[in-house]
C-alpha atoms as a PDB file:
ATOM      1  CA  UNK A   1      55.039 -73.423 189.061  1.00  0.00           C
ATOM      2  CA  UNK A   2      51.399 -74.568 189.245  1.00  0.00           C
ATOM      3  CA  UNK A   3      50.728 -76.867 185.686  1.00  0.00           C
ATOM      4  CA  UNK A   4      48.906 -79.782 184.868  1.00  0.00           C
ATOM      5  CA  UNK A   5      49.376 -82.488 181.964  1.00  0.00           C
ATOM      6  CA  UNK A   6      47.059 -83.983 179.513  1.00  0.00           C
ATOM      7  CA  UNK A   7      46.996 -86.765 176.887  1.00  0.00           C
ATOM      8  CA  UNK A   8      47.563 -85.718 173.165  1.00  0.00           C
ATOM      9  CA  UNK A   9      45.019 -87.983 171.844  1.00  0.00           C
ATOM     10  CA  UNK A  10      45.804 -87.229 168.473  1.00  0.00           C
ATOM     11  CA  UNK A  11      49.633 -88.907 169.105  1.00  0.00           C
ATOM     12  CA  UNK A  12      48.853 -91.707 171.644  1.00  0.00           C
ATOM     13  CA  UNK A  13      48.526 -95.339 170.466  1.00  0.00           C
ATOM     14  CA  UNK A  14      49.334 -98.184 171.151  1.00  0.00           C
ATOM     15  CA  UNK A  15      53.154 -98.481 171.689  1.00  0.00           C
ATOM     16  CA  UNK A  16      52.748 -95.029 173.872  1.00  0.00           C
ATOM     17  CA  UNK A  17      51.175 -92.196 175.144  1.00  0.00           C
ATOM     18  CA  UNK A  18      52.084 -88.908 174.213  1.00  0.00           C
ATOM     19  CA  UNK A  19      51.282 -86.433 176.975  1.00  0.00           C
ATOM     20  CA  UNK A  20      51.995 -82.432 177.252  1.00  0.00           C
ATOM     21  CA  UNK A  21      51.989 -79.448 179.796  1.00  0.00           C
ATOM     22  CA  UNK A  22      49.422 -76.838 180.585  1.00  0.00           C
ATOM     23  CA  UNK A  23      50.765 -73.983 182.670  1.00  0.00           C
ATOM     24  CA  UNK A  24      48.041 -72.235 185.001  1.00  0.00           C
ATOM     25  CA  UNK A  25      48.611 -69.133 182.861  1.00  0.00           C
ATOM     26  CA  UNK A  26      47.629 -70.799 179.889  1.00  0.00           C
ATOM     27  CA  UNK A  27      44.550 -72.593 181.588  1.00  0.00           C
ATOM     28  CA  UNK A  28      42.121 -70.702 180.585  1.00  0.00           C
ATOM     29  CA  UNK A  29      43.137 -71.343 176.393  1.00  0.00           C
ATOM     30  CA  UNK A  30      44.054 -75.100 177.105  1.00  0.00           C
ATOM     31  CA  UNK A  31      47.253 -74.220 175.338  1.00  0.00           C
ATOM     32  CA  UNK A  32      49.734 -76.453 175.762  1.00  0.00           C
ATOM     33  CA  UNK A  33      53.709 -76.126 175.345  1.00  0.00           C
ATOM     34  CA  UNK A  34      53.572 -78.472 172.843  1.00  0.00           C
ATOM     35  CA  UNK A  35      51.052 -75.880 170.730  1.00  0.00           C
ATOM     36  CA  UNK A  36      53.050 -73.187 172.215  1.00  0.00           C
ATOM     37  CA  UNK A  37      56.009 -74.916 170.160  1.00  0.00           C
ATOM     38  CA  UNK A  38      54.512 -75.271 167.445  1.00  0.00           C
ATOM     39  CA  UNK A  39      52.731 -71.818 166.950  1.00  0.00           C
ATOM     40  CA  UNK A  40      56.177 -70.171 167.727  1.00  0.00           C
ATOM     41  CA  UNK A  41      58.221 -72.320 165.127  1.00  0.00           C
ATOM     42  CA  UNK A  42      55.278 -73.066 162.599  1.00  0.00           C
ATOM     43  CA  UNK A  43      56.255 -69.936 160.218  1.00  0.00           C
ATOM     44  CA  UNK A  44      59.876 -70.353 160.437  1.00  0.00           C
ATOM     45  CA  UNK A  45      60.636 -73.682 160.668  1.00  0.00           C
ATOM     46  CA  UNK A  46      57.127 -75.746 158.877  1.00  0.00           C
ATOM     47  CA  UNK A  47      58.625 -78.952 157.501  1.00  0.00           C
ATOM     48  CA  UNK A  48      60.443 -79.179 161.005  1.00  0.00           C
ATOM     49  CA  UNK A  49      57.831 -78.974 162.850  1.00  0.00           C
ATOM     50  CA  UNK A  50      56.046 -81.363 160.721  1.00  0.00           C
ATOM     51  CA  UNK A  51      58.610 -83.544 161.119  1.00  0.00           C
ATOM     52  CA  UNK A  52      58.043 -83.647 164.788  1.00  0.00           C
ATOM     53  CA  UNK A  53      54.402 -84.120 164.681  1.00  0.00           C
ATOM     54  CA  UNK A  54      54.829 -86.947 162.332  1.00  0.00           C
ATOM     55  CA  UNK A  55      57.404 -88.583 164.286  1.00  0.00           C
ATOM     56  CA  UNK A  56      55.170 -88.354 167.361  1.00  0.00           C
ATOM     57  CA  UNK A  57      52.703 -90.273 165.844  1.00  0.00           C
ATOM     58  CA  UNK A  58      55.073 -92.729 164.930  1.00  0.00           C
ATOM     59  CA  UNK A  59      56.382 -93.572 168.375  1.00  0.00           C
ATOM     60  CA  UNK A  60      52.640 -93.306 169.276  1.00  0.00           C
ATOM     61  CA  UNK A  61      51.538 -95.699 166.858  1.00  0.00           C
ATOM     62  CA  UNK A  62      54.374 -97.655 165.662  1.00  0.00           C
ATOM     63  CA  UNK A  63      58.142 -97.918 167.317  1.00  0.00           C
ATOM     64  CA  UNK A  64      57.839 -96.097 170.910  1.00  0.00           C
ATOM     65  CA  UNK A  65      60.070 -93.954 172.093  1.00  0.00           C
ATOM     66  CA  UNK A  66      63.342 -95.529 171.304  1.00  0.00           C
ATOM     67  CA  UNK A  67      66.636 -94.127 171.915  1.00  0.00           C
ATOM     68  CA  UNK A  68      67.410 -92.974 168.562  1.00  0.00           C
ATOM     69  CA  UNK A  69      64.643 -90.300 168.316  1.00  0.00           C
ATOM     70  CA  UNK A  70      66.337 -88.263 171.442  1.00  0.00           C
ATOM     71  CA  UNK A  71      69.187 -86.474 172.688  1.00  0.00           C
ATOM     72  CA  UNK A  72      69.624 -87.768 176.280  1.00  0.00           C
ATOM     73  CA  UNK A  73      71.043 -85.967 179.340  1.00  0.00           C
ATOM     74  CA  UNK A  74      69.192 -82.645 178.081  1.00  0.00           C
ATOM     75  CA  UNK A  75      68.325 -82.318 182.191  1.00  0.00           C
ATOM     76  CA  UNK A  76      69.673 -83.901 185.550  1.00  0.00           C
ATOM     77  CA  UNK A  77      71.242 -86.921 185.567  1.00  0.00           C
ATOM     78  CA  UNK A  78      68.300 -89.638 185.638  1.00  0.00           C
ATOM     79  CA  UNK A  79      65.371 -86.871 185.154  1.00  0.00           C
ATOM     80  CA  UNK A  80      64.903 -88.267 181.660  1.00  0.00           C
ATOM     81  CA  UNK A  81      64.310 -84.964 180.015  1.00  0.00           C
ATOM     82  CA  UNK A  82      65.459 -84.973 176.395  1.00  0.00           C
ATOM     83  CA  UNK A  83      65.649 -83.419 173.463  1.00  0.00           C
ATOM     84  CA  UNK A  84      63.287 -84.814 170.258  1.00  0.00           C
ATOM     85  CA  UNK A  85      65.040 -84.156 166.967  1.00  0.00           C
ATOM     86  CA  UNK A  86      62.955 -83.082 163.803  1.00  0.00           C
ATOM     87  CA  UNK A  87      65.914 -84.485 162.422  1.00  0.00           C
ATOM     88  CA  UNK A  88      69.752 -85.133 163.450  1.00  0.00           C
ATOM     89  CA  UNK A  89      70.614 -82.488 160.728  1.00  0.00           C
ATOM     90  CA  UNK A  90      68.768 -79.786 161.603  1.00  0.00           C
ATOM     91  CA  UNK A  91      68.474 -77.543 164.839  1.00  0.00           C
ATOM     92  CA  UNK A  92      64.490 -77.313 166.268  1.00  0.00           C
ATOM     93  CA  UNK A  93      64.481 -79.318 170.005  1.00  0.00           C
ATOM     94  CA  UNK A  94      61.632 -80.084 171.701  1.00  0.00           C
ATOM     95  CA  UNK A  95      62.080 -80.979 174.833  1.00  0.00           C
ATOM     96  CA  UNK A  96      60.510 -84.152 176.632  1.00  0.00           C
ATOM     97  CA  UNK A  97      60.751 -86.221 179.315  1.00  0.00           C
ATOM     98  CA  UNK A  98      60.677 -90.072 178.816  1.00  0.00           C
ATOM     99  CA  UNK A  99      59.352 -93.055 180.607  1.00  0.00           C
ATOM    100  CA  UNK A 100      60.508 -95.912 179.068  1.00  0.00           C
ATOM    101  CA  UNK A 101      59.694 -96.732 175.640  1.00  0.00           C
ATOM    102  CA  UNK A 102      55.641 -95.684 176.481  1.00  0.00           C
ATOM    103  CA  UNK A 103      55.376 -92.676 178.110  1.00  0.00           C
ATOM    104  CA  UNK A 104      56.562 -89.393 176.661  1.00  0.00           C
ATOM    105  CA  UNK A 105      55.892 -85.959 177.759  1.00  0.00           C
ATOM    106  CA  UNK A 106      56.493 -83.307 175.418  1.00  0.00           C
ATOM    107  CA  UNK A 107      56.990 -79.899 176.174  1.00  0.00           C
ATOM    108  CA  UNK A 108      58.501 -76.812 174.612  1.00  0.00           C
ATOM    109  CA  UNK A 109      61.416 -75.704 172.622  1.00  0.00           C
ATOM    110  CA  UNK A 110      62.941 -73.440 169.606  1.00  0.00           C
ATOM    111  CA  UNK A 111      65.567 -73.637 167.093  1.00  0.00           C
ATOM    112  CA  UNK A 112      69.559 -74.061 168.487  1.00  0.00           C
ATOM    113  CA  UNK A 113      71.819 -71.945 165.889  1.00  0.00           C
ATOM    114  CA  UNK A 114      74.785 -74.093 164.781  1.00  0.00           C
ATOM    115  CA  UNK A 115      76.359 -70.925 166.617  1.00  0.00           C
ATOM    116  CA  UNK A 116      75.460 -72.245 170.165  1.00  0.00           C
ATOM    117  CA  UNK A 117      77.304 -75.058 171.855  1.00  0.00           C
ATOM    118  CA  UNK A 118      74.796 -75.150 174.904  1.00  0.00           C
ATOM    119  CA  UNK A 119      71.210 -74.524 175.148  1.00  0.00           C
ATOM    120  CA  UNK A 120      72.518 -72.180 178.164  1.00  0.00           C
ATOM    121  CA  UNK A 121      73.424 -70.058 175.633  1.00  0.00           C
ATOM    122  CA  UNK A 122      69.797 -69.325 174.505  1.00  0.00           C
ATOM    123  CA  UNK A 123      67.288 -67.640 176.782  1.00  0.00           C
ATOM    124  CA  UNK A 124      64.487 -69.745 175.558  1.00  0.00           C
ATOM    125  CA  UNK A 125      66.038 -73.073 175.256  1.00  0.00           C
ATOM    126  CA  UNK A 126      67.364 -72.684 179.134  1.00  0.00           C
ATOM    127  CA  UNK A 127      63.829 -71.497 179.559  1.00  0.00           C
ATOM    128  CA  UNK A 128      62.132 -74.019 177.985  1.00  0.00           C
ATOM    129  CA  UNK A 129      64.199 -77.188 179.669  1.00  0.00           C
ATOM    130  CA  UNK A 130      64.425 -75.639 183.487  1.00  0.00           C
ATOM    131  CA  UNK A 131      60.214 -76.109 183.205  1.00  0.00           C
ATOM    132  CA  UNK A 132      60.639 -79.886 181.984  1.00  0.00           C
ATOM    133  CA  UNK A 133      63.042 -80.380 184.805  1.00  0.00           C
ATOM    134  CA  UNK A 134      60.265 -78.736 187.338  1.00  0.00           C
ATOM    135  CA  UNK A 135      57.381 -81.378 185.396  1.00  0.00           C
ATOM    136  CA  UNK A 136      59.917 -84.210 185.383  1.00  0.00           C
ATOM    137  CA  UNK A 137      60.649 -83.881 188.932  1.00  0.00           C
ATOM    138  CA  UNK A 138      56.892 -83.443 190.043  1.00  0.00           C
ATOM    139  CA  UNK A 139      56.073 -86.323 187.872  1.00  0.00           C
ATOM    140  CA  UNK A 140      58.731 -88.356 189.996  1.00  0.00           C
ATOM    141  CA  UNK A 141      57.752 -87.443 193.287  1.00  0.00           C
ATOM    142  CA  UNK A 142      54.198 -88.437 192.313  1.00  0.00           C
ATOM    143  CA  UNK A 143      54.927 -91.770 191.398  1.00  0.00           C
ATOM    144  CA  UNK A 144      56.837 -92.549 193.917  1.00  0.00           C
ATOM    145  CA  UNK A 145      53.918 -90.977 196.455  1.00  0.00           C
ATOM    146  CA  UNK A 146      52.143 -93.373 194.847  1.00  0.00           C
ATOM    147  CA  UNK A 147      49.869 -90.454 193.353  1.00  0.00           C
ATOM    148  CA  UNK A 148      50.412 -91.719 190.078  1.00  0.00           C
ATOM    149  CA  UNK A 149      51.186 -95.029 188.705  1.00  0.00           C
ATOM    150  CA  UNK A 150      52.303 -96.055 185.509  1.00  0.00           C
ATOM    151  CA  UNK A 151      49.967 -98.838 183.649  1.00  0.00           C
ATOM    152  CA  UNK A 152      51.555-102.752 183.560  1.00  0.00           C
ATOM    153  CA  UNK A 153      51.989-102.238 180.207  1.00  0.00           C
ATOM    154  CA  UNK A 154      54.220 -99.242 180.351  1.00  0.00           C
ATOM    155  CA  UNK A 155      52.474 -97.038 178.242  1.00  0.00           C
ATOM    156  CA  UNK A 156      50.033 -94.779 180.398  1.00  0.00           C
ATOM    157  CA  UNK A 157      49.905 -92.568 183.271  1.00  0.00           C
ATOM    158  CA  UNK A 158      47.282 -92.819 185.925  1.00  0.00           C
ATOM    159  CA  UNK A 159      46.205 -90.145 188.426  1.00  0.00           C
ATOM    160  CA  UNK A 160      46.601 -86.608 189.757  1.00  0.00           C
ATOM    161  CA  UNK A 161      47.975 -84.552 186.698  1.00  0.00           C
ATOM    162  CA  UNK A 162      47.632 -81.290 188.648  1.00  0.00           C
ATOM    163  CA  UNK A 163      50.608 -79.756 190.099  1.00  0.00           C
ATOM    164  CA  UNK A 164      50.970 -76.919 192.334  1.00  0.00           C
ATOM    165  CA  UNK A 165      53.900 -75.260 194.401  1.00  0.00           C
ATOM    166  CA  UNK A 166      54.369 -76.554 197.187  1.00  0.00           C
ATOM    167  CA  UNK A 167      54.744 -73.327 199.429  1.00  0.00           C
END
């Protein structure tokens, strides 16, 4: 899976940076699978999503991305990819991957009926996660290649943000 990530301007501040994917079929748009997200659920699901947007610019801006905004163990165990509730009573995920309380990156997601135990159970939620497991684990390998570094302060990412397979 080639990708790269960028910085959602509009959500970063000071207590983090809110960052997102760009798969190389979607390069030439600069769609990201945040926008992806929120063009598929926009229609069906509006005060949801702008729920989520909102509360991204609150961890951006204000609190960071504390443990009570997330579902944990969404992925692998220590990949940090997570699931970012619009709110605990409803059923739109997006799925992220976290980096302390500074770094978040945001991908995709979709609504989970209340009929569905596991997101294995839905095409696009499975979907949707297996490529933040792919970005978390990239993101991993490069930081611990040294190929991208995470700012003193916690809150930024430095460094190669393009990814491509490695066959």
């Amino acid at each position: 899976m080639n990708f790269r990530i960028v910085k959602l301007e509009k959500f970063s501040g000071s207590e983090a940076s809110i960052y997102s994917v760009i798969l190389e079929e979607d390069e030439s748009e600069q769609k990201t699978l945040f926008e992806h997200f929120i063009a598929e659920n926009i229609t069906n699901h509006h005060e949801e999503v702008k729920d989520i947007a909102s509360r991204l610019i609150t961890i951006g801006t204000k609190t960071g991305a504390r443990d009570i905004f997330f579902k944990d163990h969404e992925g692998k165990p220590g990949d940090g990819v997570c699931a970012l509730f619009d709110n605990p009573d409803k059923n739109l995920r997006l799925y992220c991957i976290r980096f302390g309380k500074g770094i978040l990156v945001v991908g995709g997601g979709g609504h989970k009926p209340k009929s569905i135990k596991a997101l294995q159970e839905s095409k696009k939620l499975k979907e949707e996660n297996d490529y933040m497991r792919i970005v978390s684990s990239e993101i991993a390998y490069r930081i611990r290649e040294k190929e991208i570094e995470i700012s003193p302060d916690g809150t930024e990412l430095f460094g190669d943000f393009k990814f491509y397979d490695h066959d």
